[in-house]
PDB file of N, CA and C in Angstrom:
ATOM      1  N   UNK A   1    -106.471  39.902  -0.326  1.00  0.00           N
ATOM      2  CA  UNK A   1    -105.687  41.122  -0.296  1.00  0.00           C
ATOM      3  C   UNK A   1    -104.308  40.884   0.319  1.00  0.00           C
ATOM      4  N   UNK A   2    -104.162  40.240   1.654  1.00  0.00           N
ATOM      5  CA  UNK A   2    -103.253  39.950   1.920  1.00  0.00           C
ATOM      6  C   UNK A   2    -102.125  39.398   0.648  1.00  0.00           C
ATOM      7  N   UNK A   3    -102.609  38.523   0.134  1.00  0.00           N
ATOM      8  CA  UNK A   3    -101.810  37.490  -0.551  1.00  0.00           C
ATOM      9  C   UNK A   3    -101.209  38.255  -1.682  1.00  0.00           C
ATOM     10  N   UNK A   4    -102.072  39.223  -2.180  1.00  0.00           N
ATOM     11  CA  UNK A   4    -101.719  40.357  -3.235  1.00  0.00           C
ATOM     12  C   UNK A   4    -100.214  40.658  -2.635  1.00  0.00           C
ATOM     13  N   UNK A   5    -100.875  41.922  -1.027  1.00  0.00           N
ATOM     14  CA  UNK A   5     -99.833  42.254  -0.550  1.00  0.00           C
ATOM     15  C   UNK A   5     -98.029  41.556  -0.773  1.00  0.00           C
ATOM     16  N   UNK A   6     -98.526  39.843  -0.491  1.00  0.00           N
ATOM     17  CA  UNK A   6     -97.013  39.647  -0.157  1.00  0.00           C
ATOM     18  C   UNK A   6     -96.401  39.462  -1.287  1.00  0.00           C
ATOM     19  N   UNK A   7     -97.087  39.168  -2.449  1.00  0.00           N
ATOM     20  CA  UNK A   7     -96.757  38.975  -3.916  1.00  0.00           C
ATOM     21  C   UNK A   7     -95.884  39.998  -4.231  1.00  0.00           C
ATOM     22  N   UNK A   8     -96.333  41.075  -3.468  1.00  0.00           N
ATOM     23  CA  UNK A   8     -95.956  42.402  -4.223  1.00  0.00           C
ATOM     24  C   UNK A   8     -94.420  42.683  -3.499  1.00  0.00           C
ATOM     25  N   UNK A   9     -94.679  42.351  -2.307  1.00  0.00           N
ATOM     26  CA  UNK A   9     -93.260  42.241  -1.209  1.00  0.00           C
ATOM     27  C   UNK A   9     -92.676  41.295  -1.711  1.00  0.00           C
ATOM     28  N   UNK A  10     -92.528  40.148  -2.314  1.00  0.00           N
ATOM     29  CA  UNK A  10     -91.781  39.035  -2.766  1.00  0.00           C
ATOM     30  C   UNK A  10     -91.151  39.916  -4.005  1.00  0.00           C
ATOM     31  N   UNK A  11     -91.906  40.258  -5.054  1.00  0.00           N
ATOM     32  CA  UNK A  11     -91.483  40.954  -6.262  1.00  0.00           C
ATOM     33  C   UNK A  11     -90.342  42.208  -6.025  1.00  0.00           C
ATOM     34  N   UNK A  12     -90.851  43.260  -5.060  1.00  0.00           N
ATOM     35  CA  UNK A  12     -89.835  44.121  -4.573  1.00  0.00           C
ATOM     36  C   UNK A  12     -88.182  43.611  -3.932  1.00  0.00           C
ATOM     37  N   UNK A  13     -88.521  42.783  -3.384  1.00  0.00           N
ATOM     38  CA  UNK A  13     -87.034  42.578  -2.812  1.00  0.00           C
ATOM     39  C   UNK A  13     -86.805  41.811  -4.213  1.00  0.00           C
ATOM     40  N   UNK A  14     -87.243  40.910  -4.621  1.00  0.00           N
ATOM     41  CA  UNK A  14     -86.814  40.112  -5.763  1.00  0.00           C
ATOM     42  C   UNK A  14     -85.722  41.194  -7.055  1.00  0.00           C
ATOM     43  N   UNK A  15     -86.583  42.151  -6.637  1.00  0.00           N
ATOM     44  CA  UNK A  15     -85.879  43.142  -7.787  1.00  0.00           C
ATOM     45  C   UNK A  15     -84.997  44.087  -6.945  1.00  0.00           C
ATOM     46  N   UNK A  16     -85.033  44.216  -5.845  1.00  0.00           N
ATOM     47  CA  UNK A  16     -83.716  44.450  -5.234  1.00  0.00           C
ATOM     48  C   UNK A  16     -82.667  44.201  -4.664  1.00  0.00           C
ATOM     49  N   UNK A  17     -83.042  42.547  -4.970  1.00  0.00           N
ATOM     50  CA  UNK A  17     -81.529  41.600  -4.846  1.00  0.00           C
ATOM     51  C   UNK A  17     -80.904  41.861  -6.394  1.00  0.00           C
ATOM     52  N   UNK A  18     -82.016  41.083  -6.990  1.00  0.00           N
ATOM     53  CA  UNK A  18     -81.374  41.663  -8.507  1.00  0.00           C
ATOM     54  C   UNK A  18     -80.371  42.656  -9.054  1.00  0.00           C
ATOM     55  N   UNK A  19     -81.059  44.155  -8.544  1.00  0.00           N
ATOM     56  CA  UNK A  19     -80.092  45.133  -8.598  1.00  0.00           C
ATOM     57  C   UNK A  19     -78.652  45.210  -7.862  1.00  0.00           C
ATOM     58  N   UNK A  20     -78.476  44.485  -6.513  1.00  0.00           N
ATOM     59  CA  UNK A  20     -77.628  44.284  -5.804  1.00  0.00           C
ATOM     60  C   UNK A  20     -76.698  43.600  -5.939  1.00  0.00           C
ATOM     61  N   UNK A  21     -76.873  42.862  -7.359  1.00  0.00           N
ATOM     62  CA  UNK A  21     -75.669  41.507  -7.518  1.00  0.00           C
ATOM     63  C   UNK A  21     -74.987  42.546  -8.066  1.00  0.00           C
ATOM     64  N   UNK A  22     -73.547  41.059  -7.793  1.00  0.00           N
ATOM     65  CA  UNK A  22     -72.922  41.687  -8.327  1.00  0.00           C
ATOM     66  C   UNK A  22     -71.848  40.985  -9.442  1.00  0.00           C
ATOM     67  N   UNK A  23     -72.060  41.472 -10.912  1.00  0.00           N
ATOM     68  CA  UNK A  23     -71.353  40.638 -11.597  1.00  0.00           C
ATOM     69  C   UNK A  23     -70.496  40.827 -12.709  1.00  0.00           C
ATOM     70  N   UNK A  24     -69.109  39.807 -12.759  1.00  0.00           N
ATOM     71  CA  UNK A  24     -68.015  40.027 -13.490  1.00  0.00           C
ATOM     72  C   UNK A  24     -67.885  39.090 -14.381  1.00  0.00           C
ATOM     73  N   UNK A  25     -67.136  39.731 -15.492  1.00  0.00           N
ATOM     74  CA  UNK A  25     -66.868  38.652 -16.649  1.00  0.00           C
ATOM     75  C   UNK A  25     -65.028  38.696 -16.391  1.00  0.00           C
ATOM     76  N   UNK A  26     -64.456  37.361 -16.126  1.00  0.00           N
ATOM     77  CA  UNK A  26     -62.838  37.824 -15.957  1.00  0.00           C
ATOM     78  C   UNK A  26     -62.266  36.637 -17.698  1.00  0.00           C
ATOM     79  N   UNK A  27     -61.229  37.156 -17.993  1.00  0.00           N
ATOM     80  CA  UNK A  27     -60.484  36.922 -19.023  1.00  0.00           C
ATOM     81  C   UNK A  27     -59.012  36.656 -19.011  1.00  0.00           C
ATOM     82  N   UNK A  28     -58.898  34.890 -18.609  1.00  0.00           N
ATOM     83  CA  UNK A  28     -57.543  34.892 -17.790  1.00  0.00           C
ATOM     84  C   UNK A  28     -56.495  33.986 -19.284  1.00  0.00           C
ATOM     85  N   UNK A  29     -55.631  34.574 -19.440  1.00  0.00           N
ATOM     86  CA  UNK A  29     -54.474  33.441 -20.036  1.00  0.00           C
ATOM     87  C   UNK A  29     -53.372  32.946 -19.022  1.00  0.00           C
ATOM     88  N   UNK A  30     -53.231  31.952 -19.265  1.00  0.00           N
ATOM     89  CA  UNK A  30     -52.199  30.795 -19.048  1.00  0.00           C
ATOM     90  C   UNK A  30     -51.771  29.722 -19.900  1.00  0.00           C
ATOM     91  N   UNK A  31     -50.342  30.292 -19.836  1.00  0.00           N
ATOM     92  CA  UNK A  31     -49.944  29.562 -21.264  1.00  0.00           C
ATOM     93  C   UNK A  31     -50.556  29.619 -22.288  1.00  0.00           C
ATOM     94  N   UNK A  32     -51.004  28.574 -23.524  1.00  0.00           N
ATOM     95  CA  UNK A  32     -51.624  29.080 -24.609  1.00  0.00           C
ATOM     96  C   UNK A  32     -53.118  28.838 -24.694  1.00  0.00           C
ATOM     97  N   UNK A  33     -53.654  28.753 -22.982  1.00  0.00           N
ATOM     98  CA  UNK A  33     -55.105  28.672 -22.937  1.00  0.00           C
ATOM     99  C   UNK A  33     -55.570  29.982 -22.278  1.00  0.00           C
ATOM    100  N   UNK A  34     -56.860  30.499 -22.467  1.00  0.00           N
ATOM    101  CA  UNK A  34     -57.707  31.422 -22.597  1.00  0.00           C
ATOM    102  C   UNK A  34     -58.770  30.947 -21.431  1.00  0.00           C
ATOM    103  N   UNK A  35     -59.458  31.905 -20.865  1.00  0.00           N
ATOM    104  CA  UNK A  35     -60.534  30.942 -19.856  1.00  0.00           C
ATOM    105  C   UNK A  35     -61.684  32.262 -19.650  1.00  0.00           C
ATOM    106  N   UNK A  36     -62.767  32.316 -20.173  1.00  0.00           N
ATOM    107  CA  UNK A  36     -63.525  33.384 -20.197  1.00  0.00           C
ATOM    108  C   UNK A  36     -64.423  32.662 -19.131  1.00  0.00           C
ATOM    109  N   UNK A  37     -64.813  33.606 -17.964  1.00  0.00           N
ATOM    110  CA  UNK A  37     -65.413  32.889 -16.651  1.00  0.00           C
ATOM    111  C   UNK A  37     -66.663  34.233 -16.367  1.00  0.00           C
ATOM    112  N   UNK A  38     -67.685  34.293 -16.015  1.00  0.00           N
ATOM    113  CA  UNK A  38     -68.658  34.882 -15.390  1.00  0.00           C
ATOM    114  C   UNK A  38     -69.202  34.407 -14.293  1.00  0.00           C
ATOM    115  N   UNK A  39     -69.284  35.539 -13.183  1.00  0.00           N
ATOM    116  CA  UNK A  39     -69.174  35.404 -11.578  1.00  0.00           C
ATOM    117  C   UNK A  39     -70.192  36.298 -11.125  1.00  0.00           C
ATOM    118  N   UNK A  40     -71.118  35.947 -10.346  1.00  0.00           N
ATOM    119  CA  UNK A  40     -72.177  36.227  -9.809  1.00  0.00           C
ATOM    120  C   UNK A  40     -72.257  36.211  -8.607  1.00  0.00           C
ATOM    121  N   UNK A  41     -72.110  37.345  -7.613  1.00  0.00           N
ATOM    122  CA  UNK A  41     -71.625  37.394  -6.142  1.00  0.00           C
ATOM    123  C   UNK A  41     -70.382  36.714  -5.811  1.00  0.00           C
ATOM    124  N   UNK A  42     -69.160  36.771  -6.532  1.00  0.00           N
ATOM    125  CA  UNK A  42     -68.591  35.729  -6.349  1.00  0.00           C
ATOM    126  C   UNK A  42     -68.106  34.466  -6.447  1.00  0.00           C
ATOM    127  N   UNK A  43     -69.458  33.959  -7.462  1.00  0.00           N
ATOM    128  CA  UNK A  43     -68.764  32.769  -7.735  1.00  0.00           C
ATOM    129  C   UNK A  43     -69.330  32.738  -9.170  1.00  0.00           C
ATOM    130  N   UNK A  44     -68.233  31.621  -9.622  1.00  0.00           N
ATOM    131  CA  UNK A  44     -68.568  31.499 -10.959  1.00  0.00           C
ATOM    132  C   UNK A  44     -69.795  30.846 -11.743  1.00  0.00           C
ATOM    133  N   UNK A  45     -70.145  31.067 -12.395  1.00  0.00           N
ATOM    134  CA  UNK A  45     -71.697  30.339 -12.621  1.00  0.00           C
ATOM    135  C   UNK A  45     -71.731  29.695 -13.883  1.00  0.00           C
ATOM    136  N   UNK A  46     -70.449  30.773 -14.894  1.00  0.00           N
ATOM    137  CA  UNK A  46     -70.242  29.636 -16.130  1.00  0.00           C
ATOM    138  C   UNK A  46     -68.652  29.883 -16.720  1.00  0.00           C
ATOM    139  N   UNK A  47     -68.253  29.535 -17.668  1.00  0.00           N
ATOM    140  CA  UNK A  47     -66.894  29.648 -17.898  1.00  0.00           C
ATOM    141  C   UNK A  47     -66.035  28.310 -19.534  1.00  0.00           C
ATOM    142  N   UNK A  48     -65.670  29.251 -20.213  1.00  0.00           N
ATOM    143  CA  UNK A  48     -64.895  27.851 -21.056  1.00  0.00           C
ATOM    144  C   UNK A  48     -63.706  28.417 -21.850  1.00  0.00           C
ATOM    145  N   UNK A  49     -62.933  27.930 -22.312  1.00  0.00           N
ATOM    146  CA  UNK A  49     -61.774  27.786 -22.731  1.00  0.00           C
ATOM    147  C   UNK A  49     -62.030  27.984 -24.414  1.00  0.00           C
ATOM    148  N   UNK A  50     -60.125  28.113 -24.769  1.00  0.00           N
ATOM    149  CA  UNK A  50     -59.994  28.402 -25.629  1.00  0.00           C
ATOM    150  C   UNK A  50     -58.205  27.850 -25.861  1.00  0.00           C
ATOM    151  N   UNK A  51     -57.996  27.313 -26.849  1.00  0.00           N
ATOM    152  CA  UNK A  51     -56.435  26.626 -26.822  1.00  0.00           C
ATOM    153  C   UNK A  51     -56.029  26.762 -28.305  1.00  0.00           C
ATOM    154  N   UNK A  52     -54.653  27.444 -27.875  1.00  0.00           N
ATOM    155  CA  UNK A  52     -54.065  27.870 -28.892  1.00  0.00           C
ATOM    156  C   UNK A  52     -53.388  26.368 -29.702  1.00  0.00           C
ATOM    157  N   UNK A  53     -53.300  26.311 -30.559  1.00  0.00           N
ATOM    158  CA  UNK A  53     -52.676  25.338 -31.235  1.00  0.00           C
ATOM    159  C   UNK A  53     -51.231  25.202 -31.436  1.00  0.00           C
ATOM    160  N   UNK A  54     -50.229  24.233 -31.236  1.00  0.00           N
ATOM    161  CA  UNK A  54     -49.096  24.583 -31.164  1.00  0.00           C
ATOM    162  C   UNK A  54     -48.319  25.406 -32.865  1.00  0.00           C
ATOM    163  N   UNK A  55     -48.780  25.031 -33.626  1.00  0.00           N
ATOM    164  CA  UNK A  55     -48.714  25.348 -35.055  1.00  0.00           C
ATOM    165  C   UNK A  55     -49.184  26.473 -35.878  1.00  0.00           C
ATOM    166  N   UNK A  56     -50.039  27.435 -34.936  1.00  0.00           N
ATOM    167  CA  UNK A  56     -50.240  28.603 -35.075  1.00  0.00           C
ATOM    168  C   UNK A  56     -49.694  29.642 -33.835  1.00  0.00           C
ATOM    169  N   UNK A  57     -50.188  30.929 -34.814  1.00  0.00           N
ATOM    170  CA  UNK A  57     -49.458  32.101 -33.425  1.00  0.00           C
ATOM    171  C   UNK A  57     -50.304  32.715 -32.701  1.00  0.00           C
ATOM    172  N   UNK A  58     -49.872  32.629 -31.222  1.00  0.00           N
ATOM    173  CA  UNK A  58     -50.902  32.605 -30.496  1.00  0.00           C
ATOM    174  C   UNK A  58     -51.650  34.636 -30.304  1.00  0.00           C
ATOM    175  N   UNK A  59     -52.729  34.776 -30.684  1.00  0.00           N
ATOM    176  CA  UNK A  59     -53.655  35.652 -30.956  1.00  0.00           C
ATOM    177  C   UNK A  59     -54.418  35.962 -29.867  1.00  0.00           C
ATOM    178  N   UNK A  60     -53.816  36.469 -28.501  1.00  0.00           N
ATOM    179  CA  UNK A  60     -54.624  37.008 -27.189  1.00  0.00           C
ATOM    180  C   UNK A  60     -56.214  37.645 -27.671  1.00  0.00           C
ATOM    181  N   UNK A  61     -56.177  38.219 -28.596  1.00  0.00           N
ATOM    182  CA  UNK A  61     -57.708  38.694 -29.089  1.00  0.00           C
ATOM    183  C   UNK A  61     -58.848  37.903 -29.788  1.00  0.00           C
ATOM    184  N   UNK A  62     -58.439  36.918 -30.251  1.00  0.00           N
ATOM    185  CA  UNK A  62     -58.684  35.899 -31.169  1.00  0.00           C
ATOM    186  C   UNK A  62     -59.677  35.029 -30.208  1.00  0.00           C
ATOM    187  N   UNK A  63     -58.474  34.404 -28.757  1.00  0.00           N
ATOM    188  CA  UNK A  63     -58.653  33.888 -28.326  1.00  0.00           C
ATOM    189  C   UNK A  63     -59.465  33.824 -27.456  1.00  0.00           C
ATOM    190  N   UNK A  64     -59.518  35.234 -26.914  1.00  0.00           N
ATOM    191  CA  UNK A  64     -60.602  36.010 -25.542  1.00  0.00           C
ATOM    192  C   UNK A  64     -61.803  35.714 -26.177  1.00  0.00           C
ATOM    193  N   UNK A  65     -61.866  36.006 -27.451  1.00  0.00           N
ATOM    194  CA  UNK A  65     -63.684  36.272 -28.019  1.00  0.00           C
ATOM    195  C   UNK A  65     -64.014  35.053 -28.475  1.00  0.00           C
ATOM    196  N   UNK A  66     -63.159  34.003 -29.004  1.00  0.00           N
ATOM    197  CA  UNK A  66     -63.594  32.382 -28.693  1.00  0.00           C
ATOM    198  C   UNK A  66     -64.074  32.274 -27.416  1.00  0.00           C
ATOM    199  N   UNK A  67     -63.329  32.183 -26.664  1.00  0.00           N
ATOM    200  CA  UNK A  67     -64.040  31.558 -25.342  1.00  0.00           C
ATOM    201  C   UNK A  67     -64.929  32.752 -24.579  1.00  0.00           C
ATOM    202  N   UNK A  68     -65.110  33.835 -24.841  1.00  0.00           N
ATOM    203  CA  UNK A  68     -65.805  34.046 -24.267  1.00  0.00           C
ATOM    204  C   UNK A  68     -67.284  34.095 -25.480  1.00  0.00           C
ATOM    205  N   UNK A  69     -67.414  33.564 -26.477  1.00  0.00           N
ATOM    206  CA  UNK A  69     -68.659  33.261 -27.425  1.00  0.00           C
ATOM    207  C   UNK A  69     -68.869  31.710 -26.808  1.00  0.00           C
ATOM    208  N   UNK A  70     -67.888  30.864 -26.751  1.00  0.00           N
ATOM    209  CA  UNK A  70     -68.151  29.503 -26.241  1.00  0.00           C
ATOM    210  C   UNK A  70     -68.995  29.570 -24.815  1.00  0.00           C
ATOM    211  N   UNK A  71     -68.665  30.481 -23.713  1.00  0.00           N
ATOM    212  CA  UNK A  71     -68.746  30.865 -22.433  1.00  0.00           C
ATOM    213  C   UNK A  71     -70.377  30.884 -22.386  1.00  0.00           C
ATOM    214  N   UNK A  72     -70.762  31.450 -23.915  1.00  0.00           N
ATOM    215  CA  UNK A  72     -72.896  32.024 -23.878  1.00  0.00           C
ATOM    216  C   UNK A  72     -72.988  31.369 -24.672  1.00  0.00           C
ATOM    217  N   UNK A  73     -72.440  29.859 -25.619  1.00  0.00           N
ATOM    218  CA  UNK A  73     -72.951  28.767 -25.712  1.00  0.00           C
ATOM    219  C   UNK A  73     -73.045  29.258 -27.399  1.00  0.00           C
ATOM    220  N   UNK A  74     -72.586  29.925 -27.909  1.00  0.00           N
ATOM    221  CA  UNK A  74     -72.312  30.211 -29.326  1.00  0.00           C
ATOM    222  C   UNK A  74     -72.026  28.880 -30.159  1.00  0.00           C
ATOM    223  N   UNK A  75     -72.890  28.755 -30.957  1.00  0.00           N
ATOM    224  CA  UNK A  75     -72.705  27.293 -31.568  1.00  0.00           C
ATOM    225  C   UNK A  75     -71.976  27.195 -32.444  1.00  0.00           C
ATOM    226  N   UNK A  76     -71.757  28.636 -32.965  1.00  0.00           N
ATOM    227  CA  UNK A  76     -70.145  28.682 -34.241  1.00  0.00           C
ATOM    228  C   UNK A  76     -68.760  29.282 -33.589  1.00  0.00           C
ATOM    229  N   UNK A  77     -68.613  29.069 -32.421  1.00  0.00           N
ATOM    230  CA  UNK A  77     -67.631  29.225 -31.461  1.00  0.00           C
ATOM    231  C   UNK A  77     -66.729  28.005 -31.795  1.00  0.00           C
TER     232      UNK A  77
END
């Protein structure tokens, strides 16, 4: 019974750290690169790029949703 008990106390806070995070997706340009980053209390946990080509025109919308499809590992990114 005990052991039930703490299972059940492990699970509760477990799900109320959970609820407590706290997390951002940021969408930075510099120059003709793109950098789609996701942050979890603070820090970043994943993040990737996107580069404009010098020979095309550079497409701020284009570019955000590349890297941020590359960012969750999109394989036609």
């Amino acid at each position: 019974m005990i052991n039930n008990l703490a299972d059940a106390f492990r699970r509760a806070f477990k799900n109320i750290y959970e609820s407590l995070k706290e997390e951002e997706i940021r969408i930075v340009k510099k120059g003709n690169r793109i950098t789609a980053a996701y942050y979890i209390d603070g820090k970043c946990v994943r993040h990737a790029n996107s580069k404009c080509s010098k020979e095309d025109n550079f497409d701020f919308e284009y570019g955000s949703k590349l890297a941020f499809k590359r960012m969750w590992g999109d394989p036609n990114a």
